[in-house]
N, C-alpha and C. Protein backbone atom coordinates (compact mmCIF):
# COMPACT_ATOMS: atom_id res chain seq x y z
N UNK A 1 -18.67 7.84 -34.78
CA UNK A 1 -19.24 6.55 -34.57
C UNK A 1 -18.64 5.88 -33.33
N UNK A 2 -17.54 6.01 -33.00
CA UNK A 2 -16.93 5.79 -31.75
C UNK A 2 -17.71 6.40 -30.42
N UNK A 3 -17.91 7.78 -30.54
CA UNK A 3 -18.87 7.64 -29.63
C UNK A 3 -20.12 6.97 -29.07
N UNK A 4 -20.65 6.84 -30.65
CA UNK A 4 -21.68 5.87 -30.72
C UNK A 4 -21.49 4.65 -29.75
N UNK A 5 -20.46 4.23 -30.35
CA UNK A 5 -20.25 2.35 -29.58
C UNK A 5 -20.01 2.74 -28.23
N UNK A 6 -19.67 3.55 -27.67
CA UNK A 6 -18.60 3.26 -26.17
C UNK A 6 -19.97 3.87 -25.53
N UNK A 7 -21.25 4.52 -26.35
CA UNK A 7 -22.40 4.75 -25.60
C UNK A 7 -23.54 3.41 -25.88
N UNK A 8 -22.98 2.68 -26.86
CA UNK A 8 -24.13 1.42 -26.69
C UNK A 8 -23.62 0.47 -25.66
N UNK A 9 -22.04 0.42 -25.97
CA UNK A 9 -21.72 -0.65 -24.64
C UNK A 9 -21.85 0.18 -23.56
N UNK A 10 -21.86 1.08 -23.06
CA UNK A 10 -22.46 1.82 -21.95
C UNK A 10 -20.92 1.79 -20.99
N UNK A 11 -20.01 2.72 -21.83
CA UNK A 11 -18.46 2.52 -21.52
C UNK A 11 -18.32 4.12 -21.41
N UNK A 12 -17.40 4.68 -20.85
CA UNK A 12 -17.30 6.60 -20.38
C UNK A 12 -16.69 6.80 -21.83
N UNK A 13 -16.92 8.11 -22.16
CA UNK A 13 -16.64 8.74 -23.52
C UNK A 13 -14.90 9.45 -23.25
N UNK A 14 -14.26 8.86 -21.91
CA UNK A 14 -13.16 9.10 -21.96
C UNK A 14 -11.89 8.03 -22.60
N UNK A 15 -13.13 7.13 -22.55
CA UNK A 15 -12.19 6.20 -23.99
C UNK A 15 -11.64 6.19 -24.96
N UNK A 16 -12.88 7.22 -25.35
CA UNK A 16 -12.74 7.58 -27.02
C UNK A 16 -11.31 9.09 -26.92
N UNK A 17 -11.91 9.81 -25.90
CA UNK A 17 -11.09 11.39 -25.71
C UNK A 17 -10.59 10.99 -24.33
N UNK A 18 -9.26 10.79 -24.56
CA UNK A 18 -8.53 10.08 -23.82
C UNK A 18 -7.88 11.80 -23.52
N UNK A 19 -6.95 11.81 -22.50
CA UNK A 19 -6.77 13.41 -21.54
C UNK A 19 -5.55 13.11 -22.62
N UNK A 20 -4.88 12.49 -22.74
CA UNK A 20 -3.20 12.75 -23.48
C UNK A 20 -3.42 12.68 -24.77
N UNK A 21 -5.00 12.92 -25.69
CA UNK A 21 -4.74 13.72 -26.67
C UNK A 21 -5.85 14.44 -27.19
N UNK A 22 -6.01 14.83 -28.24
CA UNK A 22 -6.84 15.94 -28.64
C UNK A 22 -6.00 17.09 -28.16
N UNK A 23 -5.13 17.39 -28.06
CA UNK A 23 -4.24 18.96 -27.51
C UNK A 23 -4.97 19.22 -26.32
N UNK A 24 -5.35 18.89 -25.60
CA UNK A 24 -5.49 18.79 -24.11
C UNK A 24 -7.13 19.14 -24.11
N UNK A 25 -7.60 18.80 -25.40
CA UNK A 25 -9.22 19.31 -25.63
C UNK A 25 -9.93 18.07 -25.43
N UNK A 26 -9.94 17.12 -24.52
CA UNK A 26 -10.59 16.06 -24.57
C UNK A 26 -11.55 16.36 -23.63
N UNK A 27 -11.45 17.29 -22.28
CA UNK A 27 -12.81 17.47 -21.59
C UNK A 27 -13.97 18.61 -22.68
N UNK A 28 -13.17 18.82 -23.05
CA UNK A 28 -14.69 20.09 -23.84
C UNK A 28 -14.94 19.11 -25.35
N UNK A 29 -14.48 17.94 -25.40
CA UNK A 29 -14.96 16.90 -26.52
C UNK A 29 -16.02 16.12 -25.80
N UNK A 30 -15.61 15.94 -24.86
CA UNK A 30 -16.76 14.99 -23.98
C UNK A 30 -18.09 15.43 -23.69
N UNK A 31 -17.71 16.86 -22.77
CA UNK A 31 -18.70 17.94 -23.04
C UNK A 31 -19.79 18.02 -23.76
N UNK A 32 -19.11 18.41 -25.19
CA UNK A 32 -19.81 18.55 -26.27
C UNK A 32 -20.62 17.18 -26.26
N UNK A 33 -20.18 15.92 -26.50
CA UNK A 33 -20.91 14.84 -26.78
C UNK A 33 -21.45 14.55 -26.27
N UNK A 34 -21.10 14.68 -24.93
CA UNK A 34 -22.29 14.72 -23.86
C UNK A 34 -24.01 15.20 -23.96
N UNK A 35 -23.62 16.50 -24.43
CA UNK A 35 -24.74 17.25 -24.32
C UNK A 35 -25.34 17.31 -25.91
N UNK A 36 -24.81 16.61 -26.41
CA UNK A 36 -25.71 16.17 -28.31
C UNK A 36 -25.06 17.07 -29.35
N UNK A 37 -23.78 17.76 -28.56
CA UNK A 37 -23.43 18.79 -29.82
C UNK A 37 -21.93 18.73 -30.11
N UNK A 38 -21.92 17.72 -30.35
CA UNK A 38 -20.04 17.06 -31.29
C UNK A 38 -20.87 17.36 -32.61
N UNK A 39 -20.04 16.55 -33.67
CA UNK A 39 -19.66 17.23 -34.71
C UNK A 39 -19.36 15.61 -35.67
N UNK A 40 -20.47 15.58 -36.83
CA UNK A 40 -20.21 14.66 -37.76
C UNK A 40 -21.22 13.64 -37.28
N UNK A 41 -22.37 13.45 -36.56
CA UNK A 41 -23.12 12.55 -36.73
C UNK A 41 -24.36 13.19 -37.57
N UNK A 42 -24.78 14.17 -38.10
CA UNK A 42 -25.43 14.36 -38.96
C UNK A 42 -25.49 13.69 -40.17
N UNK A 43 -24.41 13.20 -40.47
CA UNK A 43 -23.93 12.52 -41.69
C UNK A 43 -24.85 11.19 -41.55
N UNK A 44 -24.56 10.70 -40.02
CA UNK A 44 -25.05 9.78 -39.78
C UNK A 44 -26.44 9.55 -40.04
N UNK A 45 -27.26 10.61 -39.72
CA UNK A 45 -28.48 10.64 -39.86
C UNK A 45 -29.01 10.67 -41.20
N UNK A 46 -28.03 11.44 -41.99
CA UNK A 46 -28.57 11.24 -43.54
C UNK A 46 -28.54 10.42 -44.34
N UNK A 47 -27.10 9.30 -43.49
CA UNK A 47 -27.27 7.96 -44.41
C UNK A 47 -28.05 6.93 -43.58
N UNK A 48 -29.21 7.73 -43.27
CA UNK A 48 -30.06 6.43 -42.15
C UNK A 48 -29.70 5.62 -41.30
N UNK A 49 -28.39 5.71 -40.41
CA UNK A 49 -27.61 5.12 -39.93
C UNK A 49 -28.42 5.21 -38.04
N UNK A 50 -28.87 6.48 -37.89
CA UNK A 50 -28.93 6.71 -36.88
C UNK A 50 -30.27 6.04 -36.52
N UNK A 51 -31.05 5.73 -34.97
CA UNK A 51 -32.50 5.57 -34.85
C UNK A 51 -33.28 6.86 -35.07
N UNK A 52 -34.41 6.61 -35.95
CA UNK A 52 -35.05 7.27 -36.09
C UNK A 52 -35.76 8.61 -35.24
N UNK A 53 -36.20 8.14 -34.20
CA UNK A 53 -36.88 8.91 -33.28
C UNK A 53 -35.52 9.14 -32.14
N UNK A 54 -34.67 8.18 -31.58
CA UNK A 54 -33.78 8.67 -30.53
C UNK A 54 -33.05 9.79 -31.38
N UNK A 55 -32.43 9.43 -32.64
CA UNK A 55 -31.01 9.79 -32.89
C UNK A 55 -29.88 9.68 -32.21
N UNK A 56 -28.80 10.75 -32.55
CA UNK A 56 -27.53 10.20 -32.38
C UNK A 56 -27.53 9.75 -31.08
N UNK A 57 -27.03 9.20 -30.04
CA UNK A 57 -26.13 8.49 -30.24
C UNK A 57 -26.28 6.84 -30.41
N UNK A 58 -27.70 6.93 -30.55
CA UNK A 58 -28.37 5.87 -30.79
C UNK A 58 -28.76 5.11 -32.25
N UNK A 59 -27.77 4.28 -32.55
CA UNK A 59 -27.69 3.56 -33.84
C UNK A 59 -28.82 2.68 -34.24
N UNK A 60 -29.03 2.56 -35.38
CA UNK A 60 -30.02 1.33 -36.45
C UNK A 60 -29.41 0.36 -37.17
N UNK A 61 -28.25 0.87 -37.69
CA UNK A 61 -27.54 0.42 -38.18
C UNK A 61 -25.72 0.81 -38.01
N UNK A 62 -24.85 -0.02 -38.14
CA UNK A 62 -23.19 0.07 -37.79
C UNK A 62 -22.63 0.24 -39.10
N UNK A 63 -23.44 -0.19 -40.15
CA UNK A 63 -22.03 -0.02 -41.54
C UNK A 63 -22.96 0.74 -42.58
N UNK A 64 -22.38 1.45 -43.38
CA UNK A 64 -23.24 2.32 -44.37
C UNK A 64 -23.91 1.59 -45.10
N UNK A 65 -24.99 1.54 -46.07
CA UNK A 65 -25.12 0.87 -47.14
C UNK A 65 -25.50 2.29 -48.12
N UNK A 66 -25.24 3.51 -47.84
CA UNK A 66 -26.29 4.52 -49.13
C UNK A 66 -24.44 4.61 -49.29
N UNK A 67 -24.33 4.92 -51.06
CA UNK A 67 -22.85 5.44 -51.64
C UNK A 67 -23.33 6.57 -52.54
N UNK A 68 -22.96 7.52 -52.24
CA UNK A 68 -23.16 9.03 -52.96
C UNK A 68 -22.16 9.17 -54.03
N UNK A 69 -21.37 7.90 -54.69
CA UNK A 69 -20.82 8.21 -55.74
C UNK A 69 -21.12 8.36 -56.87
């Protein structure tokens, strides 16, 4: 979801994957997010979180409301 925000405020995804951590994996994190294939916004999409037609990284909503308990 962090990626999310630092792509609605329209801020570099080196915010989020900063070079001094991730074990020096922050350019192939960016990478990935870059190009639509990080890891854990699916979730997003299943709790309707994401826009419909854009998807990730493009939000509908910021806080959950579905609880799978």
């Amino acid at each position: 979801m962090a990626v999310a925000a630092v792509t609605h405020l329209g801020l570099p995804l080196d915010l989020v994957f900063h070079e001094e951590g991730y074990r020096g994996g922050s350019k192939n994190l960016i990478d990935a997010f870059s190009d639509g294939k990080g890891f854990g916004f699916p979730l997003l999409g299943a709790w309707d979180m994401t826009h419909p037609e854009k998807g990730y990284p493009h939000m509908q909503k910021w806080i959950r409301d579905v609880s799978w308990l």
